[in-house]
Protein backbone atom coordinates (compact mmCIF):
# COMPACT_ATOMS: atom_id res chain seq x y z
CA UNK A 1 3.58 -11.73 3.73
CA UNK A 2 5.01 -9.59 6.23
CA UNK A 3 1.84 -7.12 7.14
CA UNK A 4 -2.23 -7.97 6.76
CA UNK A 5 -3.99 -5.26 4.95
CA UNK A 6 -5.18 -3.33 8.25
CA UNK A 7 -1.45 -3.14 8.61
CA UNK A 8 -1.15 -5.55 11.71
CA UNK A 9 2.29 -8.63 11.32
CA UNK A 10 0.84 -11.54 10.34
CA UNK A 11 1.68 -14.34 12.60
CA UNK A 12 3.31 -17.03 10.48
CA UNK A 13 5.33 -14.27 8.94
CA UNK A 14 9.22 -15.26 7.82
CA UNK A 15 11.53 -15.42 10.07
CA UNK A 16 14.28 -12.23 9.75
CA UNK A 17 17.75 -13.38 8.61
CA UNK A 18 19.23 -10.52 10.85
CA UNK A 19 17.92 -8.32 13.68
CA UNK A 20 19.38 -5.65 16.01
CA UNK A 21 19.68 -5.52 18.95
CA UNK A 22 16.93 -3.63 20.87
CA UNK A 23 18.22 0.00 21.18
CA UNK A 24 16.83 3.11 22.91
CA UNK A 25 16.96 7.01 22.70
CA UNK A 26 20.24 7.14 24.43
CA UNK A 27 21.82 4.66 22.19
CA UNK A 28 21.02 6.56 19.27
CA UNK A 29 23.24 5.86 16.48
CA UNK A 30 24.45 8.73 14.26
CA UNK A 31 24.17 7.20 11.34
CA UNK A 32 20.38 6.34 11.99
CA UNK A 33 19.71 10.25 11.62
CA UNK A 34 21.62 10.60 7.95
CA UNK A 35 20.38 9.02 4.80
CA UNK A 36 21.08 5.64 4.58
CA UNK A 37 19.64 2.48 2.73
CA UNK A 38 19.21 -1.14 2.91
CA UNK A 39 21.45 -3.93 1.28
CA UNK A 40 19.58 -5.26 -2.22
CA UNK A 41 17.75 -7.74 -1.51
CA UNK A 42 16.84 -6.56 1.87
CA UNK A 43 13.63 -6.05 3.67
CA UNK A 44 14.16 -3.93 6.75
CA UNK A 45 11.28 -3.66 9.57
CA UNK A 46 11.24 -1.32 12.20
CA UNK A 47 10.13 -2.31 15.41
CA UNK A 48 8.79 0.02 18.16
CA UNK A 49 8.70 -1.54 21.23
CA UNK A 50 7.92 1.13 23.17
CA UNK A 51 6.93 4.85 22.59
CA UNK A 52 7.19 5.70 18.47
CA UNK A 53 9.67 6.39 16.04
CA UNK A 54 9.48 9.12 13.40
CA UNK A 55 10.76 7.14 9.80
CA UNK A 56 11.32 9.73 6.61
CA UNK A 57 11.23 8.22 3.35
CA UNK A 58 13.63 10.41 0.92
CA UNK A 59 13.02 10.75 -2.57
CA UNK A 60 14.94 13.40 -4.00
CA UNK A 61 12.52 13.26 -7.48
CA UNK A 62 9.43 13.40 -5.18
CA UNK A 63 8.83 15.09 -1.81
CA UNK A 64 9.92 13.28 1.49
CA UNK A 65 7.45 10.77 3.21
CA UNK A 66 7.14 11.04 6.78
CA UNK A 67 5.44 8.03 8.80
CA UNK A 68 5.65 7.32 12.65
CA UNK A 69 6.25 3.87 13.72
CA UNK A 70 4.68 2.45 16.70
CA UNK A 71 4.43 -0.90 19.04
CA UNK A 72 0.99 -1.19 16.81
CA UNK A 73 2.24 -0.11 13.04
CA UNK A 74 6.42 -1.11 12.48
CA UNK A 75 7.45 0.46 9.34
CA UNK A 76 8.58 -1.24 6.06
CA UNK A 77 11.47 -0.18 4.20
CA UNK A 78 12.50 -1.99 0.56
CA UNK A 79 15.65 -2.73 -0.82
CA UNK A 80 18.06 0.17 -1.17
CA UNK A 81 14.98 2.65 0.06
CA UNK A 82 16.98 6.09 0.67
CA UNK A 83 15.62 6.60 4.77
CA UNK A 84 16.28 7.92 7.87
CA UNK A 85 14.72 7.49 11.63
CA UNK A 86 14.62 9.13 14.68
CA UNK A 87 13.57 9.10 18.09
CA UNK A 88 10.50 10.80 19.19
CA UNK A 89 10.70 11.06 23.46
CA UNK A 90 11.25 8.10 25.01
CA UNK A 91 11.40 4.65 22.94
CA UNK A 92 13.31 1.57 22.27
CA UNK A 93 12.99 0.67 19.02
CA UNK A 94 14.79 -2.84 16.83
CA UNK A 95 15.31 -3.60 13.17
CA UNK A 96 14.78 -6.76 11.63
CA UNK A 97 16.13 -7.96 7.54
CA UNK A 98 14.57 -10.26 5.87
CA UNK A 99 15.50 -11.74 2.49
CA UNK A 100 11.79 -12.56 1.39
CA UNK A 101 9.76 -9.02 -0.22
CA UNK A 102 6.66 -8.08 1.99
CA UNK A 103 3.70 -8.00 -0.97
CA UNK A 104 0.44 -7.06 1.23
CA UNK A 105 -1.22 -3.31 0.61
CA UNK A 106 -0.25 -2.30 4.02
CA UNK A 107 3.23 -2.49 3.72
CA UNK A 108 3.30 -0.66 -0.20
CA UNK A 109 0.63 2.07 0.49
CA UNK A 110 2.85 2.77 3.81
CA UNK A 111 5.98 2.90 1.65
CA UNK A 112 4.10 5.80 -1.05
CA UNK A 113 2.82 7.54 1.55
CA UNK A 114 -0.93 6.06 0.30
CA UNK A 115 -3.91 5.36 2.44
């Protein structure tokens, strides 16, 4: 399990097949701003490591989900999840992929927009 139900990463947690490399405002990536998806198969977890970023869920059937991710509350995305992220201020921010699903109520409420 990837999240405990208050939403805090549990500490013997998988370890991510993949991550990126820390990045910050200034590095923002293009691509990071436009839809875009995860692999099947893939977990994603986004990692503020300082300030927060702002993480839209897009459902074209249903209305977008908007969720800000912080140093205390990463964000979850599921396999092929249509997203995008960006920047709020000042932040640096990393993604880690993970083959294994992340089942807790945390990480699924956060995903429907649910709390």
């Amino acid at each position: 399990t990837l999240f405990r139900s208050s939403g805090e990463l549990c500490a013997a947690m998988p370890n991510p097949y993949r991550s990126t490399l820390g990045f910050d405002q200034t590095m923002w990536f293009a691509v990071l701003r436009g839809e875009h998806r995860t692999k099947t198969g893939t977990w994603g977890v986004i990692r503020a490591i300082e300030g927060a970023v702002l993480l839209r869920f897009l459902d074209r059937q249903t209305e977008t989900i908007v969720t800000i991710v912080t140093p205390e509350k990463p964000g979850l995305i599921l396999p092929e999840q249509p997203h995008s992220v960006a920047p709020i201020g000042r932040m640096r921010m990393q993604v880690d992929f993970y083959h294994e699903p992340a089942p807790a109520p945390m990480a699924r409420d956060q995903v429907t927009g649910r709390r």
